[in-house]
N, C-alpha and C. Protein backbone atom coordinates (compact mmCIF):
# COMPACT_ATOMS: atom_id res chain seq x y z
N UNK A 1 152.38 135.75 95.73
CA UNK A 1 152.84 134.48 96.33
C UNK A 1 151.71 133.89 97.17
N UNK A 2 151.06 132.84 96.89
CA UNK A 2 150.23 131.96 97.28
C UNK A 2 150.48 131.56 98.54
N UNK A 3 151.66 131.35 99.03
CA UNK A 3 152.43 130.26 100.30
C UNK A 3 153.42 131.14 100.70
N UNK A 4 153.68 131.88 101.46
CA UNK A 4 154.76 132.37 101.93
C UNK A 4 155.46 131.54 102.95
N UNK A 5 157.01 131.34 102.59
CA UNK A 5 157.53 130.43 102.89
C UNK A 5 158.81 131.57 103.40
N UNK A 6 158.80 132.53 103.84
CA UNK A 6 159.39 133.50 104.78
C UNK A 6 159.00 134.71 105.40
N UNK A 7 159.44 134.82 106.48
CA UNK A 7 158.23 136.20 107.23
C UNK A 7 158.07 137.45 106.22
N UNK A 8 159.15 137.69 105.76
CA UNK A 8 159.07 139.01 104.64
C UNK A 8 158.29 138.60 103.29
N UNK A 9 157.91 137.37 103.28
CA UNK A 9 157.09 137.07 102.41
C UNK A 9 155.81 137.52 102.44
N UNK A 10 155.49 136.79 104.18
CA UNK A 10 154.23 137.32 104.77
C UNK A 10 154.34 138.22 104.81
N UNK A 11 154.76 139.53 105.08
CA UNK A 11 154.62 140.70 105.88
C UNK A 11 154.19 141.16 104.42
N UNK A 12 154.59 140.85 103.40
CA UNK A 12 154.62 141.74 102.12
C UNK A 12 153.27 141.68 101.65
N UNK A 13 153.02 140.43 102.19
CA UNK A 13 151.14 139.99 101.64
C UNK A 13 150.67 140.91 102.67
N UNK A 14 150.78 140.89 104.11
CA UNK A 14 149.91 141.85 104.46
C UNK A 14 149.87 143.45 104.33
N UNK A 15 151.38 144.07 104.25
CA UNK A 15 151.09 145.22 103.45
C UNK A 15 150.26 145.37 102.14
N UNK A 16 150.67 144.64 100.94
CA UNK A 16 149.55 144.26 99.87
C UNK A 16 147.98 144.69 100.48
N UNK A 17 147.56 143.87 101.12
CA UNK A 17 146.42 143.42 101.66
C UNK A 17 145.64 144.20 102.50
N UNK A 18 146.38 144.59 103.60
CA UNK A 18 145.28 144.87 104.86
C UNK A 18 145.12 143.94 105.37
N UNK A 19 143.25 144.32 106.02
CA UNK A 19 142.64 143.82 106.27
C UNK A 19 142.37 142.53 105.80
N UNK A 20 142.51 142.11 104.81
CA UNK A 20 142.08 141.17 103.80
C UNK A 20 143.23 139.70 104.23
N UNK A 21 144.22 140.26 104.93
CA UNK A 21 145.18 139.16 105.49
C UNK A 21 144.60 138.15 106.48
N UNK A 22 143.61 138.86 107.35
CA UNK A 22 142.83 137.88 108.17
C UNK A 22 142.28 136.78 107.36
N UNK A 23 142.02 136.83 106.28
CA UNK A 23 140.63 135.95 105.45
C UNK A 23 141.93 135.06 104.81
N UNK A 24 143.19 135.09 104.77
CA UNK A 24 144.66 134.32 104.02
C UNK A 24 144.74 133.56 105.55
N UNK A 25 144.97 134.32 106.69
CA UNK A 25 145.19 133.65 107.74
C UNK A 25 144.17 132.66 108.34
N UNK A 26 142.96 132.78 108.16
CA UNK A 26 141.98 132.13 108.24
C UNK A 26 141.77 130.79 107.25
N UNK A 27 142.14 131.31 106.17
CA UNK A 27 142.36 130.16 105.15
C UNK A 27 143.52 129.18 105.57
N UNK A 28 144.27 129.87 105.48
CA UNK A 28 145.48 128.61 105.82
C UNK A 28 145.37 128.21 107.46
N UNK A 29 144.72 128.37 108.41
CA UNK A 29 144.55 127.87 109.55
C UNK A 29 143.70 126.66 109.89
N UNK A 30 142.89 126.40 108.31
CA UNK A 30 141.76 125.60 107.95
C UNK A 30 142.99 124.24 107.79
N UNK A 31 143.68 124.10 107.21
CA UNK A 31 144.75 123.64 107.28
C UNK A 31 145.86 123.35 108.50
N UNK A 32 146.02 123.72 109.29
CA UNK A 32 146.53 123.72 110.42
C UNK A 32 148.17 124.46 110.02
N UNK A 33 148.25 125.37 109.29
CA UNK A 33 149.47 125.69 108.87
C UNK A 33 150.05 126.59 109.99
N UNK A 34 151.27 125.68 110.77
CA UNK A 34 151.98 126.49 111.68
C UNK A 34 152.85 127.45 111.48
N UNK A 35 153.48 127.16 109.98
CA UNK A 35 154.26 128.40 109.42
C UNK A 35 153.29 129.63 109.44
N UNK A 36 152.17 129.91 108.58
CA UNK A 36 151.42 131.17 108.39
C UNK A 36 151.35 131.49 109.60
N UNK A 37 150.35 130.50 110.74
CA UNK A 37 150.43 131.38 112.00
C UNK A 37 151.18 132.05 112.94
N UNK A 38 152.11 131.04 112.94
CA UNK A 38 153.65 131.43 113.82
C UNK A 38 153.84 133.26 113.29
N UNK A 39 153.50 133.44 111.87
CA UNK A 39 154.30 134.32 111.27
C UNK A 39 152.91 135.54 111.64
N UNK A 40 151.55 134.81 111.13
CA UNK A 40 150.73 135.75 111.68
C UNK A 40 150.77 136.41 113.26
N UNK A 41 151.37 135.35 114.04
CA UNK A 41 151.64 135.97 115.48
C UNK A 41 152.86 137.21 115.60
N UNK A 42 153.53 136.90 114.47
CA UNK A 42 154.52 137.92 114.37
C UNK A 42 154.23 138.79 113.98
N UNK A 43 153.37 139.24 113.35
CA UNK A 43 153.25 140.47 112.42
C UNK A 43 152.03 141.09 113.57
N UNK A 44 151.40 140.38 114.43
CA UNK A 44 150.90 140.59 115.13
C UNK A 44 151.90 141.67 116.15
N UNK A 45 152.75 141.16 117.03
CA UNK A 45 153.36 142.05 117.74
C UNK A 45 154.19 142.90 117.22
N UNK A 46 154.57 142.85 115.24
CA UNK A 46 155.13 144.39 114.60
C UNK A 46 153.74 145.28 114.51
N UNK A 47 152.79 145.28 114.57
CA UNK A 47 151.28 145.90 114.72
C UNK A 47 150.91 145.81 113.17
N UNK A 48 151.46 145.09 112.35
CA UNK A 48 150.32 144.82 111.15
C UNK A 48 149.44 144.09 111.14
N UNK A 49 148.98 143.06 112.17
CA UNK A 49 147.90 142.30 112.51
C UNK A 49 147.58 142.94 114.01
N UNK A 50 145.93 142.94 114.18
CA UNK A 50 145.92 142.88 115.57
C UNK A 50 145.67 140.83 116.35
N UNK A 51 146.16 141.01 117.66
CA UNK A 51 146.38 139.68 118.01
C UNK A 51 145.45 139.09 118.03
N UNK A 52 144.09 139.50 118.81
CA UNK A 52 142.84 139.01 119.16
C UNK A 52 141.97 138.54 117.14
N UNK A 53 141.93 139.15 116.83
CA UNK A 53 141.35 138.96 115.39
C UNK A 53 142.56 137.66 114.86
N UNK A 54 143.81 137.62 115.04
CA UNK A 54 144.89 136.98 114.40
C UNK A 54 144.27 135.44 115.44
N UNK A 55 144.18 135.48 116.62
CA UNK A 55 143.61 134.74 117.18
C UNK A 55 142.01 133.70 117.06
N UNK A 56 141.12 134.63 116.48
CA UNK A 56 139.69 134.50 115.82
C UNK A 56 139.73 133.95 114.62
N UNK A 57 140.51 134.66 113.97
CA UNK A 57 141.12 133.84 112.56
C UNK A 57 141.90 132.01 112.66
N UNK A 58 142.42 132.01 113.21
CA UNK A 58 143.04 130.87 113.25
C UNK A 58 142.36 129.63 114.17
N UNK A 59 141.38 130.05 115.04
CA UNK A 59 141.12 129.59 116.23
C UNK A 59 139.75 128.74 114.92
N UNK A 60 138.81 129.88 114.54
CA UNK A 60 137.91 129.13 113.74
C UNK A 60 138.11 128.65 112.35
N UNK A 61 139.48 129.15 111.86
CA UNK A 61 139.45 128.42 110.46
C UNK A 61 139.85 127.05 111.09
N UNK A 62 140.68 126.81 112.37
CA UNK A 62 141.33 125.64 112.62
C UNK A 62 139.89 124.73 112.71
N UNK A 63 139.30 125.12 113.50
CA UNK A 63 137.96 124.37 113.99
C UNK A 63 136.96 124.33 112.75
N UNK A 64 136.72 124.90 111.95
CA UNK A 64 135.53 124.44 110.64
C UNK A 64 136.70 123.42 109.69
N UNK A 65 137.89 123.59 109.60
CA UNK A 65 139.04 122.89 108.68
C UNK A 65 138.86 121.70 109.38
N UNK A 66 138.38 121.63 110.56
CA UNK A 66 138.48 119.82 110.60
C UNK A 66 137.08 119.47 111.13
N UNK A 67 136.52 120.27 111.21
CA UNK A 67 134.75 119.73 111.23
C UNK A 67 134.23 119.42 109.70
N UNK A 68 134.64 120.21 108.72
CA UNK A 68 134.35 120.02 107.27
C UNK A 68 135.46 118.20 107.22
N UNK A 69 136.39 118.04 107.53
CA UNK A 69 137.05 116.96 107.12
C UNK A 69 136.41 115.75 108.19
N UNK A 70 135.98 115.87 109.25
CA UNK A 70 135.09 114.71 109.76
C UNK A 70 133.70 114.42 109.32
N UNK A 71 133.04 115.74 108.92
CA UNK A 71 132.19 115.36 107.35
C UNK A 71 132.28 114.27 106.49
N UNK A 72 133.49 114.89 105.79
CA UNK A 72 133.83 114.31 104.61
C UNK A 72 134.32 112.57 104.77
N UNK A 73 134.92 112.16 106.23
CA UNK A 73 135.15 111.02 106.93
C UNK A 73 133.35 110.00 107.49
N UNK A 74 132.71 111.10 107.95
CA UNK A 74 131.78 110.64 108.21
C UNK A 74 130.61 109.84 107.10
N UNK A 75 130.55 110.61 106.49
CA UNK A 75 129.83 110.92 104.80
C UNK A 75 130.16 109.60 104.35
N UNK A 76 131.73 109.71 103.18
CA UNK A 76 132.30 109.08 102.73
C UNK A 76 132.87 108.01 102.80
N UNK A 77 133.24 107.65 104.18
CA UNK A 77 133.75 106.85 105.14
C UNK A 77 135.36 105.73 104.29
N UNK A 78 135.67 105.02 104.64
CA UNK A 78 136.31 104.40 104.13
C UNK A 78 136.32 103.91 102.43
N UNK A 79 134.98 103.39 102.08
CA UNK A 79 135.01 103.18 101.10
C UNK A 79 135.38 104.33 99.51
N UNK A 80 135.36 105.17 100.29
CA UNK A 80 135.93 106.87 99.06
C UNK A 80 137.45 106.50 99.06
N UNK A 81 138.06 105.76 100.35
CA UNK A 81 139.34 105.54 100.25
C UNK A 81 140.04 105.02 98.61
N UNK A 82 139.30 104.28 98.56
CA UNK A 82 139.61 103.12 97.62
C UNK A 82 139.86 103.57 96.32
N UNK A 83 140.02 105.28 95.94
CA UNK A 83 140.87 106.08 94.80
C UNK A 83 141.99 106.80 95.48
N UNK A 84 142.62 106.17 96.79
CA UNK A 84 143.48 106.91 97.07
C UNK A 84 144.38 105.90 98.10
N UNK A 85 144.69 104.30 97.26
CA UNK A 85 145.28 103.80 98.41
C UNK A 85 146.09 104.11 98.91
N UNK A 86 147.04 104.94 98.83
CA UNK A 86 148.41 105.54 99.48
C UNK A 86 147.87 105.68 100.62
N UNK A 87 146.48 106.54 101.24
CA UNK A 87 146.10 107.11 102.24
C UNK A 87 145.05 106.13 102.75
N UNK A 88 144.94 104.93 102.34
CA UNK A 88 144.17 103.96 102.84
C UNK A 88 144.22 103.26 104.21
N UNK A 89 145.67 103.05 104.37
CA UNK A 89 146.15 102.92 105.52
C UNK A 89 146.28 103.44 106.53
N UNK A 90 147.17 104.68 105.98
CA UNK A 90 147.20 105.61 106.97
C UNK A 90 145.81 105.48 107.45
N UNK A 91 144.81 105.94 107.25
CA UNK A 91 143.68 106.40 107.92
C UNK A 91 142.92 105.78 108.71
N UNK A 92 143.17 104.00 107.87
CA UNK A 92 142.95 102.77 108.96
C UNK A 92 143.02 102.98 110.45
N UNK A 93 144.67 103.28 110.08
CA UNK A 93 145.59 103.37 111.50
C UNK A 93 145.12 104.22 112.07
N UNK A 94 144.78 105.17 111.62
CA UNK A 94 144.61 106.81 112.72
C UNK A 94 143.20 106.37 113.26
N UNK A 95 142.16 106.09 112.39
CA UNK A 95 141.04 105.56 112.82
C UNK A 95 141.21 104.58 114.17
N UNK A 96 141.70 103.47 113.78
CA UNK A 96 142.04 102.72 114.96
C UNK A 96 142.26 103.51 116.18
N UNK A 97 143.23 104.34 116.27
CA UNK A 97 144.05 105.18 116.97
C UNK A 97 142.86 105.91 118.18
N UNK A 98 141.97 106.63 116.70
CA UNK A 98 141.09 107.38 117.65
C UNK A 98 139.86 106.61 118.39
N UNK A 99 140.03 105.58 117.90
CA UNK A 99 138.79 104.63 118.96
C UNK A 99 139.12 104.65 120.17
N UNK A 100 140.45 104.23 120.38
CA UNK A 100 141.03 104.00 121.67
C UNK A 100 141.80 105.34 122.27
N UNK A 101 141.84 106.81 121.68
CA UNK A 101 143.16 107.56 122.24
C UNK A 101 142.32 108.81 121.51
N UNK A 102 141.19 108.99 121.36
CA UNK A 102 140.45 110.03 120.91
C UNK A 102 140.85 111.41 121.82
N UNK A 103 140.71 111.52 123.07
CA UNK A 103 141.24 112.49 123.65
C UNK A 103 142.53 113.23 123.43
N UNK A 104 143.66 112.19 123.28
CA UNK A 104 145.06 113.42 123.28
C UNK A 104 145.06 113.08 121.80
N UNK A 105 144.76 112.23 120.60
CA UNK A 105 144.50 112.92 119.14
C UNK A 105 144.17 113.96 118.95
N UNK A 106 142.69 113.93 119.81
CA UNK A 106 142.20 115.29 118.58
C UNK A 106 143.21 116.89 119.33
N UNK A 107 143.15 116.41 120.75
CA UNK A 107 144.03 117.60 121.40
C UNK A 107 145.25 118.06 120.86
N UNK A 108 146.31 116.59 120.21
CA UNK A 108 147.54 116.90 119.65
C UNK A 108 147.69 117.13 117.81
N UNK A 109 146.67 116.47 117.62
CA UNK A 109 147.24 116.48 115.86
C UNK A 109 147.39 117.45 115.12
N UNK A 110 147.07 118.57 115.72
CA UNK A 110 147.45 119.43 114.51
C UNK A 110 149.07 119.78 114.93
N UNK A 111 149.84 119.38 115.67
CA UNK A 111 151.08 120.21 115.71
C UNK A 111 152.17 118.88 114.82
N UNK A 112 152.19 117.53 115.06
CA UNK A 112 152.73 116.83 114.11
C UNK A 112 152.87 116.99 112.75
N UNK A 113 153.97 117.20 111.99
CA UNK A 113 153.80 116.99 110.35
C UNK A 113 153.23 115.75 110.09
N UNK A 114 152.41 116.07 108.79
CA UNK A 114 152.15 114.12 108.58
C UNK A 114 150.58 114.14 108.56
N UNK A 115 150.11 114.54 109.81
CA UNK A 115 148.48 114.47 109.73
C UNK A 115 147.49 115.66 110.12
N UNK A 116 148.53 116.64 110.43
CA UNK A 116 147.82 118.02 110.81
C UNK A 116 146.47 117.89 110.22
N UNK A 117 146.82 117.86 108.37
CA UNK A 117 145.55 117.88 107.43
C UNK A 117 144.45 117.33 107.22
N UNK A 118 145.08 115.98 107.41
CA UNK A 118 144.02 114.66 107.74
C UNK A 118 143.55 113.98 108.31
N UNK A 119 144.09 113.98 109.79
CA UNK A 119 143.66 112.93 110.90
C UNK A 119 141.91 113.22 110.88
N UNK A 120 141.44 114.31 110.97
CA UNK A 120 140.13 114.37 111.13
C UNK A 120 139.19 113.71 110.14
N UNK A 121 139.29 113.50 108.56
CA UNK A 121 139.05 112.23 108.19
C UNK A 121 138.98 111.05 108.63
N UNK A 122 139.85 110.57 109.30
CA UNK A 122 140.01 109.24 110.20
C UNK A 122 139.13 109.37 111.55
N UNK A 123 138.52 110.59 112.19
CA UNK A 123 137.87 111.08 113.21
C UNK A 123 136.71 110.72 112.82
N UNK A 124 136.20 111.38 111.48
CA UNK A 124 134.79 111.07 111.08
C UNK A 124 134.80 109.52 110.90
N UNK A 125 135.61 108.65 110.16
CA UNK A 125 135.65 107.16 110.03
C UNK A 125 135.54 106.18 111.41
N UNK A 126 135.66 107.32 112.25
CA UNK A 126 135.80 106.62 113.54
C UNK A 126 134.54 106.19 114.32
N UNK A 127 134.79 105.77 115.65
CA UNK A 127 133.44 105.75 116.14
C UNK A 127 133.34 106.88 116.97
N UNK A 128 133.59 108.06 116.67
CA UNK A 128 133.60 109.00 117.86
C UNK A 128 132.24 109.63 117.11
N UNK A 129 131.38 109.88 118.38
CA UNK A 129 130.35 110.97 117.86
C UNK A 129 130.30 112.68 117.56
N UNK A 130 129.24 112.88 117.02
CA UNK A 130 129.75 114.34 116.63
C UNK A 130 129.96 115.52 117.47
N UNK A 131 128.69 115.17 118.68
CA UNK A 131 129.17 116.14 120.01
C UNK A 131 130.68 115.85 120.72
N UNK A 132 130.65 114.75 120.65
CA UNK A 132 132.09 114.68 121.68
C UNK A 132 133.43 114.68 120.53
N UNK A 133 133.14 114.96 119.06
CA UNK A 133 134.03 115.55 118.42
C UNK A 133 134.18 116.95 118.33
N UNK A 134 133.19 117.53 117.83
CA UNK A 134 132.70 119.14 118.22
C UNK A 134 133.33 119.65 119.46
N UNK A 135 132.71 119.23 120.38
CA UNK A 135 133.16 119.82 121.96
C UNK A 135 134.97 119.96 121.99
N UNK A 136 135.98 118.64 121.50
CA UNK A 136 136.88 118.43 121.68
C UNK A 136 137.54 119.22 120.79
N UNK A 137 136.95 119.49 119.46
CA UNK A 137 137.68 120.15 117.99
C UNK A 137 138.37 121.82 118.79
N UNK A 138 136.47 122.18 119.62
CA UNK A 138 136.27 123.46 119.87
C UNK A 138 137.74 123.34 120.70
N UNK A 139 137.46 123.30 121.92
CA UNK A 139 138.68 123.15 123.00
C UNK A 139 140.07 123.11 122.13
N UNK A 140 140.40 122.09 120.70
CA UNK A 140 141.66 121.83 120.58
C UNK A 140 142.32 123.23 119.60
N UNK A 141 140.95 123.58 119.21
CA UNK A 141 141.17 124.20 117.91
C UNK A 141 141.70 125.62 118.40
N UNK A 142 141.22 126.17 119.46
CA UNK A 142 141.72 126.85 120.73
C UNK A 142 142.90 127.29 121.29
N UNK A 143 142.84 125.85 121.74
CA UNK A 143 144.56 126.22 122.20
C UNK A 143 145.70 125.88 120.91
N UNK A 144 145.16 125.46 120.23
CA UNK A 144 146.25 125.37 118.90
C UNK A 144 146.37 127.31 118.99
N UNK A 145 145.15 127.77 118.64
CA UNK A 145 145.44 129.02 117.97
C UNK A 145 145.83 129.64 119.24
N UNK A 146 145.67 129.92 120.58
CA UNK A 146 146.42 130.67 121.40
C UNK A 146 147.65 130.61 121.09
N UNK A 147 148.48 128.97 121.28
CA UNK A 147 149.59 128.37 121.67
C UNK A 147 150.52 128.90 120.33
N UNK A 148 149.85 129.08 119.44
CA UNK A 148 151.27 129.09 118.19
C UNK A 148 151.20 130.75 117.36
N UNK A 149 149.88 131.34 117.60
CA UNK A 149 150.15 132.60 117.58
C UNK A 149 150.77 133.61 118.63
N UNK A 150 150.63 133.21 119.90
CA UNK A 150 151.61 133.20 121.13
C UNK A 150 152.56 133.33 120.70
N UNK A 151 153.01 132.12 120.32
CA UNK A 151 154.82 131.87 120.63
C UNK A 151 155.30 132.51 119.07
N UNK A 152 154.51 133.22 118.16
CA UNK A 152 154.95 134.07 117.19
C UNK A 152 155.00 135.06 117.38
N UNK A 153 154.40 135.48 118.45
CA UNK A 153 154.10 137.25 118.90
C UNK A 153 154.98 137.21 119.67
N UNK A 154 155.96 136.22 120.81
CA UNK A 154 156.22 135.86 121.40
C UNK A 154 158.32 136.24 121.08
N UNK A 155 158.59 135.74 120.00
CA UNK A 155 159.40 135.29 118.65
C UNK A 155 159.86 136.95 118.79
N UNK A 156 158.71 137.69 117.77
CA UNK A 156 158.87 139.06 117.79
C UNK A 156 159.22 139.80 118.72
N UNK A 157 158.57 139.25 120.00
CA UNK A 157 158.76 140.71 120.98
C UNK A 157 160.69 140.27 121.23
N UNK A 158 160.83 139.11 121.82
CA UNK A 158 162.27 138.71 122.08
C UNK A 158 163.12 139.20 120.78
N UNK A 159 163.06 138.70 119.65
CA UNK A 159 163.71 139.15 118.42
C UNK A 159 164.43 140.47 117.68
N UNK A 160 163.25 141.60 118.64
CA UNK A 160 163.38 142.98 118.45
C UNK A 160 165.04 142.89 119.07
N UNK A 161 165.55 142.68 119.53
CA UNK A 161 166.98 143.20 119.94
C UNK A 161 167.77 142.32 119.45
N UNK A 162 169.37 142.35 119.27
CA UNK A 162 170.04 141.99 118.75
C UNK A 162 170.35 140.40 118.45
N UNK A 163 170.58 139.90 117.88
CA UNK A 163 170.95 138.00 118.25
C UNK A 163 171.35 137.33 119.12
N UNK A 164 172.27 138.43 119.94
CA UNK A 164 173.23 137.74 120.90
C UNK A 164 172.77 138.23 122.13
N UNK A 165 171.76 138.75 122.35
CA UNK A 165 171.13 139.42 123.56
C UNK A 165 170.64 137.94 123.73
N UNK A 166 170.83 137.96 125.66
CA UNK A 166 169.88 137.10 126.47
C UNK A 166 168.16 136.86 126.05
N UNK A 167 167.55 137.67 126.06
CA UNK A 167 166.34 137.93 125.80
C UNK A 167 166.30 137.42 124.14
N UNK A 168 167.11 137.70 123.13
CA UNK A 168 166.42 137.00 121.96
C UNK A 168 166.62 135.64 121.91
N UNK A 169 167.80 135.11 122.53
CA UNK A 169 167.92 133.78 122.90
C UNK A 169 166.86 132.77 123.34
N UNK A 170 166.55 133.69 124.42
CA UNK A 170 164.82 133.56 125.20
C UNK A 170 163.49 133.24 123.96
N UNK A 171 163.76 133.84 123.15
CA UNK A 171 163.02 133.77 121.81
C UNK A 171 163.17 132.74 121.49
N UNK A 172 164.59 132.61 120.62
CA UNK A 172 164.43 131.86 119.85
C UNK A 172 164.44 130.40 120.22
N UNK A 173 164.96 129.68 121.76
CA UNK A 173 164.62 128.86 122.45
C UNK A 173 163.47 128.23 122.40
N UNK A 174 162.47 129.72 122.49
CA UNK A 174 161.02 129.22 123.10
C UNK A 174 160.53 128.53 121.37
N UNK A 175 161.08 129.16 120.37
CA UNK A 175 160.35 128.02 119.16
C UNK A 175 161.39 127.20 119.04
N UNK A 176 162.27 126.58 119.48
CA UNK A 176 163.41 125.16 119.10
C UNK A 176 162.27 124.40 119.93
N UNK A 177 161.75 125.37 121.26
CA UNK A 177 161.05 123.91 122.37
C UNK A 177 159.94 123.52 121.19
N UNK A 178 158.99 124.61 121.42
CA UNK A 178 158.35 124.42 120.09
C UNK A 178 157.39 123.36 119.26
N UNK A 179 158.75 123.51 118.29
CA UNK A 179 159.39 122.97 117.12
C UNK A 179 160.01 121.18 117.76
N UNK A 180 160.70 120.90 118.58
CA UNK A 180 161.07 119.53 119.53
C UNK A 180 160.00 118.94 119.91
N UNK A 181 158.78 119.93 120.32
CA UNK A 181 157.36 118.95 120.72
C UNK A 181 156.88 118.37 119.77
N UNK A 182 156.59 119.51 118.41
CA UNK A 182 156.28 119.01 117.57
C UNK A 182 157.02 117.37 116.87
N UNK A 183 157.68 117.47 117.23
CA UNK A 183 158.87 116.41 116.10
C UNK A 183 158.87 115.16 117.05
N UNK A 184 158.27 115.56 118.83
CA UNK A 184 158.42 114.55 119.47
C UNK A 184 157.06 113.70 119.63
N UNK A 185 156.10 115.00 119.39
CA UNK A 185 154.44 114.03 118.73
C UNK A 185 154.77 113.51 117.79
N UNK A 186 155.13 113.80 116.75
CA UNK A 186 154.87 112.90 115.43
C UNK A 186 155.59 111.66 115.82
N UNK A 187 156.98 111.68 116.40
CA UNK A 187 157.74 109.95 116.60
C UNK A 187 156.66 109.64 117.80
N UNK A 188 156.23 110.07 118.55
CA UNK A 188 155.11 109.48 119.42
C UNK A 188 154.04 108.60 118.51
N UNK A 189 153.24 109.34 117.79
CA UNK A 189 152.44 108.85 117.13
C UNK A 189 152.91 107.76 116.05
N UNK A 190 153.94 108.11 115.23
CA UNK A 190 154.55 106.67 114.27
C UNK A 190 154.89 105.62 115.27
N UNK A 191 155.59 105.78 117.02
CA UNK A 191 155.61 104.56 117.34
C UNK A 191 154.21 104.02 117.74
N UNK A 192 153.12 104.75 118.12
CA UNK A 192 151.80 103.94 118.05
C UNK A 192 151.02 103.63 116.64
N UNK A 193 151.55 103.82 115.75
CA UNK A 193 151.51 103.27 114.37
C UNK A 193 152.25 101.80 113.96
N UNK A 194 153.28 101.97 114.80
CA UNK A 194 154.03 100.68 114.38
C UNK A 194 153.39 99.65 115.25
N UNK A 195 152.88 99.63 116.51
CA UNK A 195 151.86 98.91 117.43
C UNK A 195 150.95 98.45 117.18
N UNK A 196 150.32 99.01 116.27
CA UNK A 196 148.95 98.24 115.81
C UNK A 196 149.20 97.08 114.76
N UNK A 197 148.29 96.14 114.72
CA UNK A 197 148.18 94.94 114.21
C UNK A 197 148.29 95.51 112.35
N UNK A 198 149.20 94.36 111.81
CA UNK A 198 148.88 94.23 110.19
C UNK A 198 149.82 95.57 109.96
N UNK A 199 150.62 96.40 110.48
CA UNK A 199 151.43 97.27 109.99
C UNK A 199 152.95 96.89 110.13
């Protein structure tokens, strides 16, 4: 299974695997995939991952996954758009976005559905330069990977006891909050989508 789309999915790849799970977790972190990590943080506190490496993994696939895509923004720039108008816009917009709001973008986008993958395309299209993208990626790419392999290791430790225990409640709370930030960036960001001119 390519995508594990349940923890026993994951867990099964990393028995499979080993060691070799870091280089899956690393891959899909290039991506900003909060499912794998959440789950890599979990398997983290059952001791089939260690945390710090589960951390290294995600921290730099997150950070080369969107330095390679402000490349490809930088490089290519808008005009590559033009075999993919669906995403023409969008990227307009995000571009726009990051001229003026570059700071809590690059800090927030990977936790929204929608642009985790791509906003950094629109980064390179932008006018932001490459140090003060770099510097910001480093920092965001960071606390992405503390913050969501955390609250998976986090998941686990509360989880270990029954459903109806105080303490797993405590758990499973802490990803509804989460999971609510997430859902409350993305309507954040579509209403500064609907703000800009020509949309």
């Amino acid at each position: 299974m390519l995508i594990p789309t349940d923890l026993a999915s994951f867990l099964e790849i990393v028995r499979q695997h080993g060691g070799a799970a870091y280089s899956f977790v690393f891959a899909y972190a290039t991506s900003h995939s909060l499912l794998t990590t959440l789950f890599a943080g979990f398997a983290a506190h059952a001791g089939a991952l260690a945390f710090a490496p589960v951390v290294a993994a995600c921290w730099s696939g997150s950070f080369l996954g969107d330095a390679v895509r402000f490349w490809l923004g930088r490089r290519y720039g808008i005009g590559a758009l033009g075999r993919f108008p669906k995403f023409a816009r969008a990227m307009k917009v995000v571009t726009k976005l990051t001229d003026n709001h570059f700071l809590w973008m690059i800090l927030a986008h990977r936790y929204p559905h929608g642009i985790r993958g791509v906003a950094a395309f629109a980064y390179g299209m932008s006018n932001l330069s490459w140090a003060t993208f770099l510097a910001l990626n480093l920092v965001a790419s960071g606390l992405w990977a503390v913050t969501v392999v955390a609250i998976g290791y986090g998941f686990g430790q509360f989880s270990e006891k029954a459903l109806n225990d105080a303490s797993s409640g405590l758990g499973i709370m802490m990803l509804i909050v989460f999971l609510g930030l997430s859902w409350f960036l993305s309507r954040r960001l579509e209403r500064l989508i609907e703000q800009q001119p020509g949309t």
